[in-house]
C-alpha atoms as a PDB file:
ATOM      1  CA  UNK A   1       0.000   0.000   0.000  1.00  0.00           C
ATOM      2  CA  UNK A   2       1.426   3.420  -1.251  1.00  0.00           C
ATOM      3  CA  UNK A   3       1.404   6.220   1.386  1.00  0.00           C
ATOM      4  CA  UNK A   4      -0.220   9.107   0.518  1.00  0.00           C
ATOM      5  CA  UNK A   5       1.582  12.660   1.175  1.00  0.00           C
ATOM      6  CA  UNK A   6      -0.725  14.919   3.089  1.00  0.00           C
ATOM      7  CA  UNK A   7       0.094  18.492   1.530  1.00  0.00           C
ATOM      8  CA  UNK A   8      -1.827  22.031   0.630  1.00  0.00           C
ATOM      9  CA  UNK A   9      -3.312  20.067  -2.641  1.00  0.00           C
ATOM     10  CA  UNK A  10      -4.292  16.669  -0.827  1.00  0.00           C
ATOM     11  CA  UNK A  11      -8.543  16.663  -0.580  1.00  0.00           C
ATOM     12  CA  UNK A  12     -10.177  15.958   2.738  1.00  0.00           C
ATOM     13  CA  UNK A  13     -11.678  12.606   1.045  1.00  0.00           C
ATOM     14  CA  UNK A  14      -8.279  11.599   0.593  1.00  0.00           C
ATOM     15  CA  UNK A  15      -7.062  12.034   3.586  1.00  0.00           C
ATOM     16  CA  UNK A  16      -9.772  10.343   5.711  1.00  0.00           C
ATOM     17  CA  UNK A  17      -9.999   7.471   3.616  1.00  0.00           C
ATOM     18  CA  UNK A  18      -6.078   6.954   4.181  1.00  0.00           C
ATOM     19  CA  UNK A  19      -5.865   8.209   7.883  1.00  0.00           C
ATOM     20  CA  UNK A  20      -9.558   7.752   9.756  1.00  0.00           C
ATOM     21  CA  UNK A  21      -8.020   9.567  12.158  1.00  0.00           C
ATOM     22  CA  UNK A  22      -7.268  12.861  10.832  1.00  0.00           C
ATOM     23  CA  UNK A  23     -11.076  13.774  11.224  1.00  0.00           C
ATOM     24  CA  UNK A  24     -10.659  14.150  14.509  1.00  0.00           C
ATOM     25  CA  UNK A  25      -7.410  16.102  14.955  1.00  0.00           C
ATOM     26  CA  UNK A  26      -9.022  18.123  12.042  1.00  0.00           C
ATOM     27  CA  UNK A  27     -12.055  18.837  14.196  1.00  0.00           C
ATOM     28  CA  UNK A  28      -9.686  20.064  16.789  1.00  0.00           C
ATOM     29  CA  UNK A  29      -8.319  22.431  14.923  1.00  0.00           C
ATOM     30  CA  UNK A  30     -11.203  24.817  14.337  1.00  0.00           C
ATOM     31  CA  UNK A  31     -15.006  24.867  15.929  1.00  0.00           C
ATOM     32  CA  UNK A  32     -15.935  25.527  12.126  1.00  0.00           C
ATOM     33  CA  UNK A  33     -14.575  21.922  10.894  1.00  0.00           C
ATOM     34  CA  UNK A  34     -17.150  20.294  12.935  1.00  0.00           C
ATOM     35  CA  UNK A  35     -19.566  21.291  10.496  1.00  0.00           C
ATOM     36  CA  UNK A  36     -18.052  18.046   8.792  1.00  0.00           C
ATOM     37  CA  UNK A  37     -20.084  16.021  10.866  1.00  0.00           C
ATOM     38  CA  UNK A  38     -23.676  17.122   8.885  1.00  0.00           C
ATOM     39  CA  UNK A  39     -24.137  14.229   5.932  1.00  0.00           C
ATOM     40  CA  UNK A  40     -24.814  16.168   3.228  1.00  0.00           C
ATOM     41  CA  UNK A  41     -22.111  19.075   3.928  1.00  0.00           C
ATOM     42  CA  UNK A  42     -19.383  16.104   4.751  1.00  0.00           C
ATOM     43  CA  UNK A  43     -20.280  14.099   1.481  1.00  0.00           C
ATOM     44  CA  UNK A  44     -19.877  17.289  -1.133  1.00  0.00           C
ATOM     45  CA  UNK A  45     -17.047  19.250   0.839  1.00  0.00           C
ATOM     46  CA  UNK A  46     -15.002  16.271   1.221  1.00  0.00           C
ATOM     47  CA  UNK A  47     -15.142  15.501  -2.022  1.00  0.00           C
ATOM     48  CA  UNK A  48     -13.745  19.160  -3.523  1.00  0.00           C
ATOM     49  CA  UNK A  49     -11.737  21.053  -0.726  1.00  0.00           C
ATOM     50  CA  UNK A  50      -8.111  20.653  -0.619  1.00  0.00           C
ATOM     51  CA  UNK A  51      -6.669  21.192   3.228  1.00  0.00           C
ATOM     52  CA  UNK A  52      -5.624  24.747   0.994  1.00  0.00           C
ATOM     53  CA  UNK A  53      -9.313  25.646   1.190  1.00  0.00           C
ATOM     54  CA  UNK A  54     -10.044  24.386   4.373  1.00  0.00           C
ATOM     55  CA  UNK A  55      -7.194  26.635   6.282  1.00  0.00           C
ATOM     56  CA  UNK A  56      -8.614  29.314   4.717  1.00  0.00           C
ATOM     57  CA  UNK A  57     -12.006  28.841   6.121  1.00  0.00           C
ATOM     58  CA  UNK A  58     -10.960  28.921   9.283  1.00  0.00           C
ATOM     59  CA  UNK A  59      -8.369  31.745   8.881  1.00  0.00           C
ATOM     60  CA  UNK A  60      -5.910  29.042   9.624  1.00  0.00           C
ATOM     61  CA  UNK A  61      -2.079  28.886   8.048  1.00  0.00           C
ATOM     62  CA  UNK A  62      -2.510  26.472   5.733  1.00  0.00           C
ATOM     63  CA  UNK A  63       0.783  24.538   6.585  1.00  0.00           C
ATOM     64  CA  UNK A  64       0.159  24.959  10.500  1.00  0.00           C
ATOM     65  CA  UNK A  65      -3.073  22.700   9.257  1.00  0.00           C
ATOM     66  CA  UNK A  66      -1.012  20.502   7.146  1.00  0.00           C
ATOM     67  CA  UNK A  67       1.968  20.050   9.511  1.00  0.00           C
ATOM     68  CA  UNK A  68      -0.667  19.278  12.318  1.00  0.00           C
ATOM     69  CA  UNK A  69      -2.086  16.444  10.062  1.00  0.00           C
ATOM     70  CA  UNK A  70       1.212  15.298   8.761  1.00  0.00           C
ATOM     71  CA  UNK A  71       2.680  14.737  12.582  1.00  0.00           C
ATOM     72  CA  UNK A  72      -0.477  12.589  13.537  1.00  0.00           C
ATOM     73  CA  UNK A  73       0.179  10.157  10.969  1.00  0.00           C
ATOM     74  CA  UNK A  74       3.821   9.912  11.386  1.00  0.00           C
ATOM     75  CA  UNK A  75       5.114  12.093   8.301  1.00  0.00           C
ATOM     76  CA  UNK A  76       7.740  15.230   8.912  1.00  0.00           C
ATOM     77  CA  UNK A  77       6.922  18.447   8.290  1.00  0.00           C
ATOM     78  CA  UNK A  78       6.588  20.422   5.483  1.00  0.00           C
ATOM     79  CA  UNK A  79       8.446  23.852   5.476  1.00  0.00           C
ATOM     80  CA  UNK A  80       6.514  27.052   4.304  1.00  0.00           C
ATOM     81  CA  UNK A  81       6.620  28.889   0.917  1.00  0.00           C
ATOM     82  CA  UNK A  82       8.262  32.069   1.438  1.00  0.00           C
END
């Protein structure tokens, strides 16, 4: 099984189908992301928001979000774009 590389391009769907767990630390990330838990919002979102969109939902940096995600799986950090 090939490991998939959680980045600022990687979709949600992706993601939680690889690493079930990631919902969670997701959720804890933002009180906004537990809109993910409502069916219909969870099934389209998913689907078309890369964690690029999702930081900036939340007024997140999107590689705090990413590096957050990467450590809980076991992967190293990625460095920001300057």
């Amino acid at each position: 099984m090939q490991q998939l590389e959680i980045n600022k391009f990687t979709k949600l769907e992706e993601i939680f189908k690889t690493y079930p767990q990631t919902e969670e630390t997701l959720k804890s990330l933002s009180p906004l992301y537990k809109n993910l838990e409502t069916p219909i919002l969870r099934r389209t979102v998913t689907k078309i928001a890369t964690l690029e969109k999702v930081a900036s939902v939340s007024s997140l940096d999107v590689y705090d979000v990413v590096n957050v995600l990467r450590q809980s799986v076991g992967q190293p950090p990625l460095e920001t774009e300057q």
